[in-house]
N, C-alpha and C. Protein backbone atom coordinates (compact mmCIF):
# COMPACT_ATOMS: atom_id res chain seq x y z
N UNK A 1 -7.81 -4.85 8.86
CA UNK A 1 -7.43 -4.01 9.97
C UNK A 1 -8.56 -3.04 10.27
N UNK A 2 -8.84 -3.17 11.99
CA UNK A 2 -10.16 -2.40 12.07
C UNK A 2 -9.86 -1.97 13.69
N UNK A 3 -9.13 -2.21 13.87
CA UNK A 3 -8.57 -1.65 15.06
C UNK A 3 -7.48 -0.79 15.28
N UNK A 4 -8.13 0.45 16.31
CA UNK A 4 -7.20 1.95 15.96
C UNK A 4 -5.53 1.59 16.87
N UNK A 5 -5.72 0.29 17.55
CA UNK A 5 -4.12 -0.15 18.25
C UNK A 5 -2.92 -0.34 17.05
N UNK A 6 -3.93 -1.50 16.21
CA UNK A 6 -3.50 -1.61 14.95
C UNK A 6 -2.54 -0.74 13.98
N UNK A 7 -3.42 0.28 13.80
CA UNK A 7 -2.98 1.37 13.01
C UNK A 7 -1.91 2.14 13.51
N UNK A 8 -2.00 2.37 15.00
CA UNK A 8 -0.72 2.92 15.90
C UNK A 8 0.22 2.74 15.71
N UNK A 9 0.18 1.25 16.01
CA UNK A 9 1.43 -0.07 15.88
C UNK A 9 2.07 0.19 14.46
N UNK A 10 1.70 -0.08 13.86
CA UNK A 10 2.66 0.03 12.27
C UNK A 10 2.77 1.76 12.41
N UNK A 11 2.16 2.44 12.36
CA UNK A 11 2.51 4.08 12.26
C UNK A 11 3.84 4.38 13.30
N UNK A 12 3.73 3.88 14.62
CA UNK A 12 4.89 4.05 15.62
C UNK A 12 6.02 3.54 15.57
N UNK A 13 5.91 2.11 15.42
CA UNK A 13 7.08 1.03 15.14
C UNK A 13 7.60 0.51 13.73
N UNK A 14 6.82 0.41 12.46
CA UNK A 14 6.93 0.44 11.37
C UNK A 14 7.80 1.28 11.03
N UNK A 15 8.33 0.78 8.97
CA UNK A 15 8.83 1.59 8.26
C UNK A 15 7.75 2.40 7.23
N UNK A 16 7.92 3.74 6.80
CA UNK A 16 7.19 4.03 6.19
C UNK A 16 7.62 5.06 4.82
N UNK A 17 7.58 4.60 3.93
CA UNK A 17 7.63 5.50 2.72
C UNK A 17 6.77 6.46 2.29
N UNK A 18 7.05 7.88 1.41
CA UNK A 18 6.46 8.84 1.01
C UNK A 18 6.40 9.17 -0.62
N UNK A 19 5.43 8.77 -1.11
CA UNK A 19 5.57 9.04 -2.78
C UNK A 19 4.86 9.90 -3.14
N UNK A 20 4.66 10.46 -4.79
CA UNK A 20 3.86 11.19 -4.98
C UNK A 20 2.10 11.30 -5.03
N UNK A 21 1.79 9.87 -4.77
CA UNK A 21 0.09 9.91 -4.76
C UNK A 21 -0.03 9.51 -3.79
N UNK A 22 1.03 8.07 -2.79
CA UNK A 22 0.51 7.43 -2.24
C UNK A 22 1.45 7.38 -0.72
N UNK A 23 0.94 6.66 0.45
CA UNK A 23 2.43 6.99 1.31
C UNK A 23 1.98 5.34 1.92
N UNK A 24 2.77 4.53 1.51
CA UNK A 24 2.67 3.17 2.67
C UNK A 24 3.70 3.03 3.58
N UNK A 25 2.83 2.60 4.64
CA UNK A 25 3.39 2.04 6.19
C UNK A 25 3.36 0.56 5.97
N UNK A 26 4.46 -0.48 6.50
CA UNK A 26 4.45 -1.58 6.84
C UNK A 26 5.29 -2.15 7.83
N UNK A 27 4.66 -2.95 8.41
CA UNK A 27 5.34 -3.60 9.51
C UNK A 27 5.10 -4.90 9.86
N UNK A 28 6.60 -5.79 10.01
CA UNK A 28 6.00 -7.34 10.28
C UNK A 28 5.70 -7.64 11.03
N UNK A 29 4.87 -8.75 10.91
CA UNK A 29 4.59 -9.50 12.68
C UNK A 29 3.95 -10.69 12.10
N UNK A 30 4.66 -11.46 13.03
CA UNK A 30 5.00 -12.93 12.58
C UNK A 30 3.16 -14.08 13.04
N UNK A 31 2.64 -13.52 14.11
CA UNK A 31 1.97 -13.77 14.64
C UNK A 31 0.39 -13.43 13.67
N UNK A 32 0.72 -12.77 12.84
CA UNK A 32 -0.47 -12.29 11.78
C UNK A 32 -0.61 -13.59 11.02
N UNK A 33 -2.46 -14.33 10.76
CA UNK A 33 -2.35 -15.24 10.06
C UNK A 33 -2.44 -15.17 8.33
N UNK A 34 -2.60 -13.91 8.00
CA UNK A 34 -1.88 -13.97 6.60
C UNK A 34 -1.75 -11.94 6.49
N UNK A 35 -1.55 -11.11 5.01
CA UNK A 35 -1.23 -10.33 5.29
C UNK A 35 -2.61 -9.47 5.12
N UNK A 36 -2.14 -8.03 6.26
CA UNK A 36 -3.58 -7.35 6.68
C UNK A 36 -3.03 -5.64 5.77
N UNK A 37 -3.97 -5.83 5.18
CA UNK A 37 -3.77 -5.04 4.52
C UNK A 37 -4.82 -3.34 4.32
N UNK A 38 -5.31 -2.15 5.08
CA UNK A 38 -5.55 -1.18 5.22
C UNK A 38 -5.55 -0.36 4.01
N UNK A 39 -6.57 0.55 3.84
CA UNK A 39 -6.38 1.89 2.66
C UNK A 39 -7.39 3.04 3.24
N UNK A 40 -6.85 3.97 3.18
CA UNK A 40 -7.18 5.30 4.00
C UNK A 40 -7.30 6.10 2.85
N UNK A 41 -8.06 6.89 2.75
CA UNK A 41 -8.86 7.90 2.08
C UNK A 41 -9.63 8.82 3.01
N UNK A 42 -8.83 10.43 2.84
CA UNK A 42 -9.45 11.40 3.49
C UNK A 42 -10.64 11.96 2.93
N UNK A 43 -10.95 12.91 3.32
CA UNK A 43 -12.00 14.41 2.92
C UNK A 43 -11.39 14.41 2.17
N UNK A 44 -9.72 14.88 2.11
CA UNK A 44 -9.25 15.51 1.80
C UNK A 44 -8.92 15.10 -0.05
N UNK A 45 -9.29 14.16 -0.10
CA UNK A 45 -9.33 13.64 -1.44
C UNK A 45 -10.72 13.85 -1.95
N UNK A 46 -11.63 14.00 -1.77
CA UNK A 46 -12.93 14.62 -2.13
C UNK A 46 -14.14 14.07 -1.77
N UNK A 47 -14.97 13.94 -2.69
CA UNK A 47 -16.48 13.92 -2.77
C UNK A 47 -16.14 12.02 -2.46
N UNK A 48 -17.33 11.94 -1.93
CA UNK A 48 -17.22 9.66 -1.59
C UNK A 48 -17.12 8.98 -3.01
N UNK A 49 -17.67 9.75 -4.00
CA UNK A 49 -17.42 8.57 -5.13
C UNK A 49 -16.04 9.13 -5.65
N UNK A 50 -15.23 10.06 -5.39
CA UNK A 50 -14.11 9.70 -5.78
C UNK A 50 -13.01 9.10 -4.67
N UNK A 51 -13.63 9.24 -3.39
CA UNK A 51 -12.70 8.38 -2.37
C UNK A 51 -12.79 6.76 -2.92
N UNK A 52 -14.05 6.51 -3.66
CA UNK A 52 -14.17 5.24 -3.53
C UNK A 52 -13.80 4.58 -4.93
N UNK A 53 -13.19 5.89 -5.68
CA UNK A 53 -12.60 5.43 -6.69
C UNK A 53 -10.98 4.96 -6.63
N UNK A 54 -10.53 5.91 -5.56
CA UNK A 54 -8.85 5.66 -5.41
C UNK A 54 -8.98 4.68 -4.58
N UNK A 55 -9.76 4.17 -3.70
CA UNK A 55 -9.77 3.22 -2.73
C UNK A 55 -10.08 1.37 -3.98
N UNK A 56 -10.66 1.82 -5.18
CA UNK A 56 -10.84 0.64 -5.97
C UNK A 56 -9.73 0.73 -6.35
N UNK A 57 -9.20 1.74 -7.40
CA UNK A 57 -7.86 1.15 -7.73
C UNK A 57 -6.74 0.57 -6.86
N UNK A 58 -6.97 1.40 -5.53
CA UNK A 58 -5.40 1.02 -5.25
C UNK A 58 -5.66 -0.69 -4.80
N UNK A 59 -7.16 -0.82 -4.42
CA UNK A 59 -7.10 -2.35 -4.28
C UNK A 59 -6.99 -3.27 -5.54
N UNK A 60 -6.87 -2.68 -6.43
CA UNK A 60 -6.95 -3.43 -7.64
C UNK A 60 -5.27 -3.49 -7.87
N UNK A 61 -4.76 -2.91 -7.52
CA UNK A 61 -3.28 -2.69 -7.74
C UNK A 61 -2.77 -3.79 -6.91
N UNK A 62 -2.71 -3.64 -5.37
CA UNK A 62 -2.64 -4.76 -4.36
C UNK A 62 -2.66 -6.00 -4.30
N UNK A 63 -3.83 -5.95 -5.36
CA UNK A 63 -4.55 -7.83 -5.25
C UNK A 63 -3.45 -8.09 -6.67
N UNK A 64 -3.14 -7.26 -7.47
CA UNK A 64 -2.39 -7.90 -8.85
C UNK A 64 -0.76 -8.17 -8.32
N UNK A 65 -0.50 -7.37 -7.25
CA UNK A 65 0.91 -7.67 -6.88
C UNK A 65 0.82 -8.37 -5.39
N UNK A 66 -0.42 -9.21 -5.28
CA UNK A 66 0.08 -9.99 -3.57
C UNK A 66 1.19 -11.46 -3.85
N UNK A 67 0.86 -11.72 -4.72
CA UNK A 67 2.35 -13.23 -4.76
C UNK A 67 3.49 -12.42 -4.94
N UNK A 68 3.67 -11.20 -5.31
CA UNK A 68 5.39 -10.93 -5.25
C UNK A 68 6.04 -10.30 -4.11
N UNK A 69 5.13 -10.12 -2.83
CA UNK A 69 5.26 -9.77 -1.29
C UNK A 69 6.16 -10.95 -1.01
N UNK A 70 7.09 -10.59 -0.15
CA UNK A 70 8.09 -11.16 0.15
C UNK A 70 7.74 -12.44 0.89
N UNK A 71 7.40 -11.97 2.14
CA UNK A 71 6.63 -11.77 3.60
C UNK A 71 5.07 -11.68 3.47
N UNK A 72 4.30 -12.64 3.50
CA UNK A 72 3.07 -12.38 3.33
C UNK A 72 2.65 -11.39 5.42
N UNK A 73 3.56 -11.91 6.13
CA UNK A 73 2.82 -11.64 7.49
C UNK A 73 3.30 -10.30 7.69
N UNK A 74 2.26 -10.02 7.32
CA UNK A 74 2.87 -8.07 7.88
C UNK A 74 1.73 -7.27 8.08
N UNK A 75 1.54 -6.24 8.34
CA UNK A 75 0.65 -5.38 7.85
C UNK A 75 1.21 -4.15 6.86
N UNK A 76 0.35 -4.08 6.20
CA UNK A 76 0.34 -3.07 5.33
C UNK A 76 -0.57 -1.08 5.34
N UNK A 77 -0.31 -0.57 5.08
CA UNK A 77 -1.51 0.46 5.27
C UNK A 77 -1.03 1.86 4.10
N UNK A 78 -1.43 1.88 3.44
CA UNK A 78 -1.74 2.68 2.19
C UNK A 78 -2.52 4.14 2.44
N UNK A 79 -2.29 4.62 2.27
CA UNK A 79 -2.90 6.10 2.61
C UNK A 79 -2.55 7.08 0.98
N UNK A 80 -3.83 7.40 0.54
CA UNK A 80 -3.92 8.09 -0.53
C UNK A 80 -3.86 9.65 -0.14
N UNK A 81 -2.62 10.13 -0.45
CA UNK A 81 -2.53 11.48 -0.70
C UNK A 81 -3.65 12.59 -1.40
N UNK A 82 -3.80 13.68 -1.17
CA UNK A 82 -4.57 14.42 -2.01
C UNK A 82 -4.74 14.46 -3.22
N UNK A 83 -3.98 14.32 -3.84
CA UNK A 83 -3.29 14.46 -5.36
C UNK A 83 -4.10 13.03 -5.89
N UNK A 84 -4.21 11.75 -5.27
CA UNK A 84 -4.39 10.73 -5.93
C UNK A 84 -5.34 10.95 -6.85
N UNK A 85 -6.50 11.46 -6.02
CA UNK A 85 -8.25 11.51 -7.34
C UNK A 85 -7.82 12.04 -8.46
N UNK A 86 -6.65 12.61 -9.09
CA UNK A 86 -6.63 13.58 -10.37
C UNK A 86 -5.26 12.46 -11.25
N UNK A 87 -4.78 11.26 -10.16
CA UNK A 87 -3.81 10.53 -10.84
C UNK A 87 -4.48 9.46 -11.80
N UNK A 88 -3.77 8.95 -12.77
CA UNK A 88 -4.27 7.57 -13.30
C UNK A 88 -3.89 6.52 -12.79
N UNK A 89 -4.90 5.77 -12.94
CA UNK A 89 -4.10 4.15 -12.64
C UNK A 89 -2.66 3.56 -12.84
N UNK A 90 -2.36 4.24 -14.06
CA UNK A 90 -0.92 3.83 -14.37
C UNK A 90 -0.02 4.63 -13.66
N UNK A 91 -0.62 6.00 -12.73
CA UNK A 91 0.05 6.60 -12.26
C UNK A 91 0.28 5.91 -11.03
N UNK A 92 -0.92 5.86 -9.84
CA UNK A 92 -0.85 5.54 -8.85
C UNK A 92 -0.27 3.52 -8.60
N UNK A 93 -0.20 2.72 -9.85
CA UNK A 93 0.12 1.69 -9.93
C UNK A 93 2.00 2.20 -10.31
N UNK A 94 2.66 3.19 -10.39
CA UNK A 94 3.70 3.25 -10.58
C UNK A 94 4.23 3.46 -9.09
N UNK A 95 3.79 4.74 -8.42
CA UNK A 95 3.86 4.64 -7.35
C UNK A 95 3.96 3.91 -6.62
N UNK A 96 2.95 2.91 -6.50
CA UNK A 96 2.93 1.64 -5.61
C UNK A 96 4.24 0.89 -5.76
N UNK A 97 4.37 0.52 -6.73
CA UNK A 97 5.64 -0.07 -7.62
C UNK A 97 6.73 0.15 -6.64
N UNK A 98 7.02 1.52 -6.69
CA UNK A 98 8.01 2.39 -6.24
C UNK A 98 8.40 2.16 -4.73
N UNK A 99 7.29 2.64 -4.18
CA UNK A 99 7.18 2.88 -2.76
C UNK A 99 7.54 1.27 -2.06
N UNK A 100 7.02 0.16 -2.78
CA UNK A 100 7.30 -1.21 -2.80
C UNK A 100 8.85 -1.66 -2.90
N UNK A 101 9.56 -0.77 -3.59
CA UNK A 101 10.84 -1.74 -3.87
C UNK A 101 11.42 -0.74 -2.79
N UNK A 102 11.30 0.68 -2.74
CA UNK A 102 12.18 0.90 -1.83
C UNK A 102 12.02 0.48 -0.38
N UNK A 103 10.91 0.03 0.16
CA UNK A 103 11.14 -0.84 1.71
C UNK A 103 11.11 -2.08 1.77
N UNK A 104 11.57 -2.40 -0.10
CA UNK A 104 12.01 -3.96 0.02
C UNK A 104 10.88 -5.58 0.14
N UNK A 105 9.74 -4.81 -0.49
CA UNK A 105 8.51 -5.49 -0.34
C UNK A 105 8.54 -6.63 -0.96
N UNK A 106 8.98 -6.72 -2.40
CA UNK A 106 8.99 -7.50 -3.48
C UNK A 106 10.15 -8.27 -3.31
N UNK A 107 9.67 -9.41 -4.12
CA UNK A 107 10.56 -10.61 -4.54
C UNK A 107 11.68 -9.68 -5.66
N UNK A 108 12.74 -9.94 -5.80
CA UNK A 108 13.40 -9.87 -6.59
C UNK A 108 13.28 -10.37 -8.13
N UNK A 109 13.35 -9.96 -9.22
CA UNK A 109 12.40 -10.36 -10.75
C UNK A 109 14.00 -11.53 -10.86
N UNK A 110 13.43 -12.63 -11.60
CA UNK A 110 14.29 -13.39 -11.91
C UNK A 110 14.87 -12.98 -13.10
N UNK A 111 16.05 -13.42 -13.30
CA UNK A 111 17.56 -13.47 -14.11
C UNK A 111 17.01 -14.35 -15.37
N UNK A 112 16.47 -13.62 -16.24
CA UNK A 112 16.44 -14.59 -17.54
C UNK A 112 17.80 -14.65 -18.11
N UNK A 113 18.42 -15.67 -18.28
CA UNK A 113 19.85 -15.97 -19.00
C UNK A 113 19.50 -16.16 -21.00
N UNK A 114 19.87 -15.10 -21.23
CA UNK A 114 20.02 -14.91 -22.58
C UNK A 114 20.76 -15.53 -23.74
């Protein structure tokens, strides 16, 4: 995603969740040929090598959970809160987690029968 219509579109018409490091927007569209996926990093998170540190993890987080996306055709857009540069990985990978099940992102974990 590199177009500012783009970004509109899911921000206007999209659903969007609010967590503690991280805040994702998503929205489907059927017409997307696979899923487009965005990460935003302000000033406001700091100096460039630590923008470009929350911007690695959270893609590292992303790429470990893309087969359990429901819906591959959507867009996605991730926006790192202030707070993120001082979180850990296990922090901001909980978050994600989070912010994921509540707009219903994920596959459902299968029923191991005991």
């Amino acid at each position: 995603m590199k177009k500012r219509a783009d970004f509109q579109k899911v921000r206007e018409t999209g659903r969007s969740k609010v967590g503690r490091f991280l805040v994702l927007s998503t929205l489907e569209d059927s017409t997307l040929p696979h899923l487009m996926v965005a990460y935003i990093t302000t000033k406001k998170i700091g100096k460039a090598h630590d923008r470009n540190l929350v911007r690695r993890r959270l893609r590292s987080i992303v790429q470990h959970d893309l087969a359990r996306i429901t819906d591959p055709l959507r867009y996605l857009v991730l926006i790192a809160r202030y707070n993120a540069v001082s979180a850990s990985f296990a922090e901001l990978q909980q978050d994600w987690t989070k912010l994921t099940s509540r707009l219903g992102l994920f596959t459902p974990p299968a029923n191991s029968a005991a």
